[in-house]
Protein backbone atom coordinates (compact mmCIF):
# COMPACT_ATOMS: atom_id res chain seq x y z
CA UNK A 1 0.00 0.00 0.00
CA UNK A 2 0.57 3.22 -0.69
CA UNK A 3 0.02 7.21 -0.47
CA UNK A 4 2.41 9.83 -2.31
CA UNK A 5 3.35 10.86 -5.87
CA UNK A 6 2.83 9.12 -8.90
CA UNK A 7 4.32 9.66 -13.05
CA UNK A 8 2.30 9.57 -15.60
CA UNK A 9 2.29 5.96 -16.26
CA UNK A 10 1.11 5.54 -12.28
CA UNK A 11 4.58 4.42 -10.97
CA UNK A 12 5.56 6.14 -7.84
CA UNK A 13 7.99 8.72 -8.69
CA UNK A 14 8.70 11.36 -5.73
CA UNK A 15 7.72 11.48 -2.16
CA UNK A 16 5.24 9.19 -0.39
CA UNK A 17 4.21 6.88 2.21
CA UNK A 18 4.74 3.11 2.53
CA UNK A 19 2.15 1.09 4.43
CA UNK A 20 1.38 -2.70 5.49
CA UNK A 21 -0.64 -4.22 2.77
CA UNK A 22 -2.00 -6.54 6.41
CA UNK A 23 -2.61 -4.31 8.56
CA UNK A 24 -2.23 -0.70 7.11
CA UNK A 25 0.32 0.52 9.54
CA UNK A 26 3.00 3.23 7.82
CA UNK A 27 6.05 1.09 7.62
CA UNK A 28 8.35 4.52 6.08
CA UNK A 29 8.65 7.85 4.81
CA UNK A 30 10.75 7.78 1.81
CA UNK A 31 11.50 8.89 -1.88
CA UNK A 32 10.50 6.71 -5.11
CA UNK A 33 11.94 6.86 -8.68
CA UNK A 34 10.81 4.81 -11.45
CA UNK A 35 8.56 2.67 -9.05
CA UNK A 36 11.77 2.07 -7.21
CA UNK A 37 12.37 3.30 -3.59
CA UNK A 38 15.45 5.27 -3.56
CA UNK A 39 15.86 6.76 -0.07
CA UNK A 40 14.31 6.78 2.89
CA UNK A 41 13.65 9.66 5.22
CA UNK A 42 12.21 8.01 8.03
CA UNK A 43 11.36 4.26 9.48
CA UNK A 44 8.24 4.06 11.37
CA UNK A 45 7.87 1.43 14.37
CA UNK A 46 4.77 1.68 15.92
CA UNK A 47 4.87 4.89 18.11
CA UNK A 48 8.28 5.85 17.01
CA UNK A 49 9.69 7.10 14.03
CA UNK A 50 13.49 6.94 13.38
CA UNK A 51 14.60 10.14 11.11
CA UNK A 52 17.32 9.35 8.74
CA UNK A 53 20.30 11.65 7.28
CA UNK A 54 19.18 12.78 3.98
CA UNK A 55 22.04 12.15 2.02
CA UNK A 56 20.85 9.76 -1.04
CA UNK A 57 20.46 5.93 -1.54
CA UNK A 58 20.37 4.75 1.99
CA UNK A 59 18.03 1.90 0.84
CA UNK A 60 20.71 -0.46 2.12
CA UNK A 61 21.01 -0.61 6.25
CA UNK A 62 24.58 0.46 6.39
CA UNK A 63 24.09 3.95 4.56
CA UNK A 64 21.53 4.69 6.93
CA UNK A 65 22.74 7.56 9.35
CA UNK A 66 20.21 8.33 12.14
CA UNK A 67 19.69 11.48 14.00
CA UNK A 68 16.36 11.45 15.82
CA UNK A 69 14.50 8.67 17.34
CA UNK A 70 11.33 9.53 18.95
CA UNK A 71 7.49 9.44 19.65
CA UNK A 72 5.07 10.97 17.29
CA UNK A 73 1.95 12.18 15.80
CA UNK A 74 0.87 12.20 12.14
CA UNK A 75 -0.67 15.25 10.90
CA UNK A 76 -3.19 13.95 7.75
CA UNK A 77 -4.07 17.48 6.58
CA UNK A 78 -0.86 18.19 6.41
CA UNK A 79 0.62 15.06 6.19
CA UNK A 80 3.70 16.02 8.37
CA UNK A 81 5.05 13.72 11.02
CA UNK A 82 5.18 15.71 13.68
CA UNK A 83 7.89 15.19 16.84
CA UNK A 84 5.29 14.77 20.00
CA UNK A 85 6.22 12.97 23.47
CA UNK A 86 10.07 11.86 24.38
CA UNK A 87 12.55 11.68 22.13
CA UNK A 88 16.37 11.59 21.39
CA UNK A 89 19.13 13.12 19.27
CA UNK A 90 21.69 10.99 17.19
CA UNK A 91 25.36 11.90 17.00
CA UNK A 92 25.76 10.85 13.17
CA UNK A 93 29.57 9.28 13.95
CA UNK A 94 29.12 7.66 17.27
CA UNK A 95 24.97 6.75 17.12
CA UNK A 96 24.80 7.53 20.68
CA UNK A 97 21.95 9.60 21.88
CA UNK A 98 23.55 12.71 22.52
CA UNK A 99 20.51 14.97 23.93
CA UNK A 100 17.28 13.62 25.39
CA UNK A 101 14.05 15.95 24.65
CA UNK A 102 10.09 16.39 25.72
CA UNK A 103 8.40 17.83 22.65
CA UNK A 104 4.58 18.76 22.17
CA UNK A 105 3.13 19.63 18.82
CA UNK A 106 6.64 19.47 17.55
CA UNK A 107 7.46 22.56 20.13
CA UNK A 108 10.42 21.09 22.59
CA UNK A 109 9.51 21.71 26.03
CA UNK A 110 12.24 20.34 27.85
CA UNK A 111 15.41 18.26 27.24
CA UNK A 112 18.81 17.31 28.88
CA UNK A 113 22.20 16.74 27.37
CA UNK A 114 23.01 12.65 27.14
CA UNK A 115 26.84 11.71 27.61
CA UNK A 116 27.42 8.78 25.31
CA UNK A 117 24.18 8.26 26.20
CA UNK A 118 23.83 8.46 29.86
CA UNK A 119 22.47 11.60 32.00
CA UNK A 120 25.99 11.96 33.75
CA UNK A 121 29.39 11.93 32.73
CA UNK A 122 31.19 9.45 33.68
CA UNK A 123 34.41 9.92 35.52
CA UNK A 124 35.74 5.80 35.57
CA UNK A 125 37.89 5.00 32.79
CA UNK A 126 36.10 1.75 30.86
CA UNK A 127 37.59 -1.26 31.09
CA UNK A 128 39.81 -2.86 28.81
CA UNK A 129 38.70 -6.19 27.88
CA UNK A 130 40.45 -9.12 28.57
CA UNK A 131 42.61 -10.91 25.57
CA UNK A 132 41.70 -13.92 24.35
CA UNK A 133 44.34 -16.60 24.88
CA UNK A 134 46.29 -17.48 21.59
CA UNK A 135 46.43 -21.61 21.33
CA UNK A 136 49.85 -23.40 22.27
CA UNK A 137 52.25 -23.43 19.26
CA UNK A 138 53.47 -26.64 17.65
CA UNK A 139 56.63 -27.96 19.14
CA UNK A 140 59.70 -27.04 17.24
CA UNK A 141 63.49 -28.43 17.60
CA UNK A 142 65.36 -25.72 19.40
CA UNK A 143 67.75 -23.16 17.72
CA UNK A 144 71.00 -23.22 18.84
CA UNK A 145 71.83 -20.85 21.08
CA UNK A 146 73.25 -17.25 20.27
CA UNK A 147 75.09 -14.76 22.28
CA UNK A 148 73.02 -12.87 24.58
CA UNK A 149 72.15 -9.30 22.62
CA UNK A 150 72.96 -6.07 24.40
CA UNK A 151 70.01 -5.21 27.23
CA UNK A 152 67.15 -2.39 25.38
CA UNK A 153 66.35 0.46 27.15
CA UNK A 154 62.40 0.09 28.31
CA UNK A 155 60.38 1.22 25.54
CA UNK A 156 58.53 4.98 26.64
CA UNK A 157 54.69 4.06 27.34
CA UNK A 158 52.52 5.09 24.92
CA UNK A 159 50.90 8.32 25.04
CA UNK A 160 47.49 8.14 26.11
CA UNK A 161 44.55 9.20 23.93
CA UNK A 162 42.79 12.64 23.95
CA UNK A 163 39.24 12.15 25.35
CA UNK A 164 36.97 12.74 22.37
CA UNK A 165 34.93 16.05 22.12
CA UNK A 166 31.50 15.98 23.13
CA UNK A 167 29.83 16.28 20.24
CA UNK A 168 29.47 20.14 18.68
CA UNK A 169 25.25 20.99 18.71
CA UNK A 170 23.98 22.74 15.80
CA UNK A 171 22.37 25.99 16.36
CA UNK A 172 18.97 26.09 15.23
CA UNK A 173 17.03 28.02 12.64
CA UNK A 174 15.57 30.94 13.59
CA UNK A 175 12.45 30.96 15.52
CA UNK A 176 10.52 34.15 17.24
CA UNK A 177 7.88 33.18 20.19
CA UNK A 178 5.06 35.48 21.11
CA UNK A 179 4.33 35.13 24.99
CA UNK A 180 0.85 36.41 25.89
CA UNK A 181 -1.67 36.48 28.89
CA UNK A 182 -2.26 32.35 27.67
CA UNK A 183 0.99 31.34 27.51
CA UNK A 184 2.08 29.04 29.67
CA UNK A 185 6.09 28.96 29.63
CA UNK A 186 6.03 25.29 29.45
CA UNK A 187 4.43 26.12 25.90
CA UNK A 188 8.19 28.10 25.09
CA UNK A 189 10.24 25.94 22.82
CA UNK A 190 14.05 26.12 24.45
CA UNK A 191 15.61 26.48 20.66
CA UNK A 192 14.01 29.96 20.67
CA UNK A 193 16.26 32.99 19.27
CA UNK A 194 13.98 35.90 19.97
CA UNK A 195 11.88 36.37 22.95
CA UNK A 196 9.07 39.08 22.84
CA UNK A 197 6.46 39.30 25.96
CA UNK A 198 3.38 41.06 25.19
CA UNK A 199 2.47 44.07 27.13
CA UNK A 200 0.02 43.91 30.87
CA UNK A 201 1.22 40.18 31.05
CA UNK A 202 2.46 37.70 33.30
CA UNK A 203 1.83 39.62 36.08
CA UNK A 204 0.96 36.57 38.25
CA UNK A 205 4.94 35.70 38.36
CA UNK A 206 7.04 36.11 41.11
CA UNK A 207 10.30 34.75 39.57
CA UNK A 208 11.18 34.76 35.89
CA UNK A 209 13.78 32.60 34.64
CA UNK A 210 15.18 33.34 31.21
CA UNK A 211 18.44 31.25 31.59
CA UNK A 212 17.20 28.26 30.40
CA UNK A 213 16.80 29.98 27.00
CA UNK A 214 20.45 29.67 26.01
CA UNK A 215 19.71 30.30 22.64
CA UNK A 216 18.33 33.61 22.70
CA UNK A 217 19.45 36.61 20.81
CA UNK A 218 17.25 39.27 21.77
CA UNK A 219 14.53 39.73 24.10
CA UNK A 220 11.98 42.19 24.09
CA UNK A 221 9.44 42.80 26.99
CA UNK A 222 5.98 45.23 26.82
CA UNK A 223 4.58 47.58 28.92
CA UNK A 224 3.13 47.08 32.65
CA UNK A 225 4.82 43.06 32.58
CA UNK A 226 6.35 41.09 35.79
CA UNK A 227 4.79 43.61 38.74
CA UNK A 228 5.69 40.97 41.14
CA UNK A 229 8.95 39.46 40.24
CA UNK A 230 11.59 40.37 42.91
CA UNK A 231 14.91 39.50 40.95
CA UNK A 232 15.71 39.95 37.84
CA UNK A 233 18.61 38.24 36.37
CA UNK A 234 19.95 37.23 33.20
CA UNK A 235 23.58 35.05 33.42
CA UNK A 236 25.28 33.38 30.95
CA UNK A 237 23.03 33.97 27.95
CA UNK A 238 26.37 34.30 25.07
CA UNK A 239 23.99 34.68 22.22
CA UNK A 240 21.63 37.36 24.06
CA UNK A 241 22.49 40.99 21.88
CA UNK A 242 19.80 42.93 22.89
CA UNK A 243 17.57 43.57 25.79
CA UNK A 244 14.30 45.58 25.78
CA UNK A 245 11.72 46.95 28.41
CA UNK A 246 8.78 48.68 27.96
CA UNK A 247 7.50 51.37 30.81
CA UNK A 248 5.98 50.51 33.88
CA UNK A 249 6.96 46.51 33.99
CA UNK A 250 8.90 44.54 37.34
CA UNK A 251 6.96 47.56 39.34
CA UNK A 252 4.39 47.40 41.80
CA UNK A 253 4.38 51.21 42.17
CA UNK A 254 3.24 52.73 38.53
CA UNK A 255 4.30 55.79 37.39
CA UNK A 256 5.91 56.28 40.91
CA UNK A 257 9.09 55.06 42.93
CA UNK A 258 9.49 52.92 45.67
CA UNK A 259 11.92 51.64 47.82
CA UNK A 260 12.31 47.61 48.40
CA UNK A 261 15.96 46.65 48.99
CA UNK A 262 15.52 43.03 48.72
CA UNK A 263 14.85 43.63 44.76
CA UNK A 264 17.55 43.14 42.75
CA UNK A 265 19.13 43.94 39.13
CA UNK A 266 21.75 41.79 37.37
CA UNK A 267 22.98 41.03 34.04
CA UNK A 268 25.99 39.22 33.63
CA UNK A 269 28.31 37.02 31.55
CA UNK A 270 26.94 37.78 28.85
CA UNK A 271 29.83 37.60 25.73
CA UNK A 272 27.45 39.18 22.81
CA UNK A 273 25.20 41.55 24.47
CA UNK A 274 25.34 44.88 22.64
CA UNK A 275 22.22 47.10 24.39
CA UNK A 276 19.76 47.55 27.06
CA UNK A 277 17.36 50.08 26.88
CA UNK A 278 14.07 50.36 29.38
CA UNK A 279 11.36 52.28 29.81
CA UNK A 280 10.18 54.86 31.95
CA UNK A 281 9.29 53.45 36.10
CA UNK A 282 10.41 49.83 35.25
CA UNK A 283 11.84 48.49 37.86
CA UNK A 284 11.14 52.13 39.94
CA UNK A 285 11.14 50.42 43.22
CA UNK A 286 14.11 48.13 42.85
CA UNK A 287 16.64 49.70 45.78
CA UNK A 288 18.08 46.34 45.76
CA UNK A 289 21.83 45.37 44.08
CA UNK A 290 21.81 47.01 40.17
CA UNK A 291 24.81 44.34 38.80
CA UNK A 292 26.53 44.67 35.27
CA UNK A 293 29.12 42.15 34.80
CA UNK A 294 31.18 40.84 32.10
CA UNK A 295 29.53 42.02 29.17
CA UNK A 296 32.84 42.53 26.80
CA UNK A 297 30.50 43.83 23.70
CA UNK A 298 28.05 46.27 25.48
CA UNK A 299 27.90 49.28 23.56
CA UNK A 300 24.72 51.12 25.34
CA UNK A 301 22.55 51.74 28.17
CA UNK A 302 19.63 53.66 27.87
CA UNK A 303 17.61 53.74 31.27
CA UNK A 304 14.20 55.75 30.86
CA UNK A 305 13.69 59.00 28.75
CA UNK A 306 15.24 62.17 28.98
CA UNK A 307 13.06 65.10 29.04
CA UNK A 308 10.34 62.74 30.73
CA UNK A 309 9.83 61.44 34.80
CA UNK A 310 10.82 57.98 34.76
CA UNK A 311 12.03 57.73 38.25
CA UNK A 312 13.64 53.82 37.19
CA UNK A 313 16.29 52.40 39.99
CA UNK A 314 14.94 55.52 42.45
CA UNK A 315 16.88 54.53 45.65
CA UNK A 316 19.53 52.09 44.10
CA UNK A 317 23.87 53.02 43.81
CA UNK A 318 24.53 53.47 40.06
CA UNK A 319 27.89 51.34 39.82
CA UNK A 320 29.02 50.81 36.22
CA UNK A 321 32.99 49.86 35.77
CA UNK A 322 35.08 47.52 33.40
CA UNK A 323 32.76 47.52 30.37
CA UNK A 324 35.38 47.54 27.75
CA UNK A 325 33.08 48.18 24.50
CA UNK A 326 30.45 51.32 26.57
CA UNK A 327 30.37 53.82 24.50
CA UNK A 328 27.43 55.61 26.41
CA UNK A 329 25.31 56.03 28.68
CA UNK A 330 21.75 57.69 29.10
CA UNK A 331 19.76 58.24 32.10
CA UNK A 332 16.34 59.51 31.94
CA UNK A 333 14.68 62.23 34.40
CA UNK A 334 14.81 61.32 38.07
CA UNK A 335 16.50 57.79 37.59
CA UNK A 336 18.90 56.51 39.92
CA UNK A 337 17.88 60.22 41.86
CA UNK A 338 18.95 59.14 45.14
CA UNK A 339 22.11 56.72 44.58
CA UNK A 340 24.35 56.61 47.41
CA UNK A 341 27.32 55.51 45.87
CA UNK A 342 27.57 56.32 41.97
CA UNK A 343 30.92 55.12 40.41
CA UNK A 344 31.69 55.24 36.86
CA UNK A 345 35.00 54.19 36.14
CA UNK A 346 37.06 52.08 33.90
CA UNK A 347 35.50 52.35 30.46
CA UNK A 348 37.84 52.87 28.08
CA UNK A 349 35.45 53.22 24.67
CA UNK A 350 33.14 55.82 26.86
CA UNK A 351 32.01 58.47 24.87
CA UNK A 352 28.80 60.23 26.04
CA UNK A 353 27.17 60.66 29.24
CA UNK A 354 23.39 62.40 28.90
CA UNK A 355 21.43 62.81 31.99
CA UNK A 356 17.95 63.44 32.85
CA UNK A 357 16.65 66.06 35.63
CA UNK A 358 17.97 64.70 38.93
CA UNK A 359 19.41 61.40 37.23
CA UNK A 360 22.38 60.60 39.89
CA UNK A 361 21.41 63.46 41.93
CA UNK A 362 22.89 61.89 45.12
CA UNK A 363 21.81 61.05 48.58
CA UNK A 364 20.77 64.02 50.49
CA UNK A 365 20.22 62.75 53.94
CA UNK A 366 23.29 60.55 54.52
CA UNK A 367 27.01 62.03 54.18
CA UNK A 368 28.24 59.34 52.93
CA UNK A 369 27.05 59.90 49.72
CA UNK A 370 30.05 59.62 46.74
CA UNK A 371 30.94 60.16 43.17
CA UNK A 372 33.67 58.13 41.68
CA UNK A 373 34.17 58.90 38.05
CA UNK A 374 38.17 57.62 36.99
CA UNK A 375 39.65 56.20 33.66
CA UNK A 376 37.23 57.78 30.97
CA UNK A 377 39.95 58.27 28.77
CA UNK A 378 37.50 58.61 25.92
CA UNK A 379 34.58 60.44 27.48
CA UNK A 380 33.90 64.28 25.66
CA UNK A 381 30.49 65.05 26.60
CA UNK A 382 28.54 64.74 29.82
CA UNK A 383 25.18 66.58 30.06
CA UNK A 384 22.10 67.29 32.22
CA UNK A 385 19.03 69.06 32.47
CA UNK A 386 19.58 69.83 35.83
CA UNK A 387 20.40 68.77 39.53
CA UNK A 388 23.17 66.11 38.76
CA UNK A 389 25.93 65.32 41.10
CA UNK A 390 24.10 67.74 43.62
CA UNK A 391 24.36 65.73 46.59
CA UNK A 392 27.47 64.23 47.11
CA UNK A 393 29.85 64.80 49.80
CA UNK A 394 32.96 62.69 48.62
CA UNK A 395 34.19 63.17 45.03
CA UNK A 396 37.00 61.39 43.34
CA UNK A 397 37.58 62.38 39.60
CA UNK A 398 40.65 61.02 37.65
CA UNK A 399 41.98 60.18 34.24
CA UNK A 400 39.20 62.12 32.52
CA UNK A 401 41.37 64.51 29.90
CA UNK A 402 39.39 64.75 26.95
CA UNK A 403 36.04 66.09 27.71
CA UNK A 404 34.86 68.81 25.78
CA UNK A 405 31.46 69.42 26.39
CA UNK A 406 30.09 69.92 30.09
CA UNK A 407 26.86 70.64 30.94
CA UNK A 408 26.18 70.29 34.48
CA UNK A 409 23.62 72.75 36.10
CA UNK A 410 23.30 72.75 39.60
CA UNK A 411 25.51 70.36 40.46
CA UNK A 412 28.22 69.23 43.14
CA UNK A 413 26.60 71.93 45.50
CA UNK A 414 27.03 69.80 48.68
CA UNK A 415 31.03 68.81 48.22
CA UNK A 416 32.76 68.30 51.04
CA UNK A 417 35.59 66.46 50.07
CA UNK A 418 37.35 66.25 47.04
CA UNK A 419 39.54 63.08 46.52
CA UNK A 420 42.86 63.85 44.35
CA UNK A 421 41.55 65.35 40.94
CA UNK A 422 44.11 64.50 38.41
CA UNK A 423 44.39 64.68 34.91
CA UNK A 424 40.72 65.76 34.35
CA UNK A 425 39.55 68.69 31.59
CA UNK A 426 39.94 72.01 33.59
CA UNK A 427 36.61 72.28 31.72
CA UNK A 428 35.04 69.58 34.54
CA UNK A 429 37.58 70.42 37.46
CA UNK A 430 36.46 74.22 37.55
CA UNK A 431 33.00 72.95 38.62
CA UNK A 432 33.48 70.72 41.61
């Protein structure tokens, strides 16, 4: 029996399905020419389906290559054999299950990496088995005997082997996933690439955990998302380029600030990561740790909206250091207002600082309130609209020679002790 493509004199030529003439189960997936089965893309046993490397005549058993074995579903309207229940990638050398994998509606939901094809790596060294013994030799009449040859030195012991790689994992194709007020995150494939979470959603959270994700290159999140999540924290994702917020989301206090000190900011680890840019009063009542760490290829950071109350980060310090790539930085109206301990130091590709009204305005109820701003060697503009720097007592400024433009109105009013300034623009120094 069976269902595909056919020539014009009815002889199956192209794709199609093979079935038992007895009892009309699909036996395989495969490719006809000439009435004549020419390859075959995928053996059917029962509730499994074994996928096949396409590369050609692998009618015969030994130029089969297989590189998925798992439950599925059949799809008639579509007829696609769809990947649905457990499941397990091939390595096409070894044909050990390298990675085993939950999938629903041919979405994976959850998998684990196999090591030649157990869940743990093991750390014995596998025995060597034992030689076979050779069988007596025939009896032979004795040589006469020679001079004892000269003693060898011991032979050197062979080196041992390399351990073989673990298998290299192919990045998959691009694929975008919508999350919306349905969603359930077991419902998230973990191949995706790009991340977007509608707006007024999955406010029911109180953790997030994008890690799992590892193959995510951007992430975008809407407006008024994650009120109750008290962390957030992205670590390790070396794909992840960009990261966007909307206004108002991992808040409980909209269009307002608060001041919680057990929530917490941190990205880190990060290898690719180019920008972060967020709305206005996300995360406004985080007072918590704000962490950026390791992130070699950051370029930007763009915290709410200049020109606009955004109040994000209210009560947290505003620490940014050893960021080789930062070219600048840009802090909306009112964000960061009342760090205690702002240090900016250590970015060499710094170009641009732009502030908001009272963006690092400082502390002005505790004197221990600092500025730290060292080894901009590349920074030539720093602006704000107003009330920057105001409330500081300590200041330490040094290695900052090449600024050019300064705009800082109403600023460093509340100095009280200035740390050794050296080799800063007079431009700057005149004003502290």
């Amino acid at each position: 029996m069976y269902h595909g493509e056919f020539n014009e004199r009815r002889e199956r030529e192209g794709w199609g399905i093979q079935y038992d003439e007895t009892s009309g189960r699909m036996l395989l997936e495969g490719i006809w020419k000439g009435n004549k089965l020419v390859e075959i893309i995928r053996k059917i046993e029962g509730t499994i389906m074994i996928e096949f490397k396409r590369n050609g005549d692998n009618t015969i058993a030994s130029n089969r290559i297989p590189l998925y074995v798992g439950e599925f579903i059949y799809d008639e309207s579509k007829e696609l054999f769809i990947r649905n229940g457990r499941g397990y990638w091939i390595d096409e050398e070894t044909r050990i299950a390298t990675r085993e994998v939950e999938w629903k509606d041919g979405v994976e939901v959850s998998g684990r990496d196999l090591y030649d094809g157990w869940y743990t790596q093991s750390t014995k060294p596998k025995p060597k088995p034992k030689p076979k013994p050779k069988p007596a030799p025939m009896p032979v009449p004795a040589p006469a005997p020679k001079p004892a040859p000269a003693p060898k030195p011991a032979p050197k012991p062979a080196p041992k082997p390399a351990p073989k790689p673990a298998p290299i994992r192919e990045e998959p194709a691009p694929l975008r996933f919508i999350v919306t007020g349905s969603t359930k995150w077991t419902d998230v494939s973990l191949q995706v690439t790009d991340l977007t979470i509608s707006s007024n959603c999955c406010n029911d959270l109180n953790a997030l955990d994008l890690n799992r994700f590892e193959w995510l290159r951007s992430i975008e999140i809407g407006n008024e998302c994650f009120e109750s999540v008290q962390t957030f924290k992205i670590d390790g994702l070396n794909r992840l380029k960009t990261i966007k917020i909307g206004y108002n989301s991992f808040t409980q206090v909209k269009y307002d600030c608060g001041n919680d000190k057990w929530k917490s900011f941190h990205i880190l680890n990060c290898e690719s990561l180019e920008s972060i840019q967020i709305g206005q009063y996300s995360f406004s009542d985080f007072a918590g740790d704000f962490e950026l760490k390791n992130l070699p290829q950051l370029q930007s950071i763009q915290i709410g909206t200049v020109g606009s109350d955004s109040a994000n980060f209210y009560f947290s310090s505003f620490v940014i250091r050893d960021l080789p790539n930062l070219q600048s930085i840009t802090l909306g109206d009112d964000t960061f207002r009342l760090s205690l301990s702002t240090i900016i130091e250590n970015l060499p590709s710094l170009q641009s600082i732009q502030l908001g009204f009272s963006a690092l305005q400082g502390s002005y109820d505790d004197d221990s309130a600092s500025l730290i701003m060292r080894n901009l060697p590349n920074l030539t503009s720093i602006t704000s609209v107003g009330w920057s720097f105001n409330n500081p007592r300590v200041v330490k400024l040094e290695n900052i020679p090449n600024l050019r433009i300064v705009k800082l109105p109403d600023s460093f009013k509340r100095v009280r002790s200035k740390k050794p300034i050296s080799n800063v623009s007079s431009i700057l120094d005149r004003l502290v």
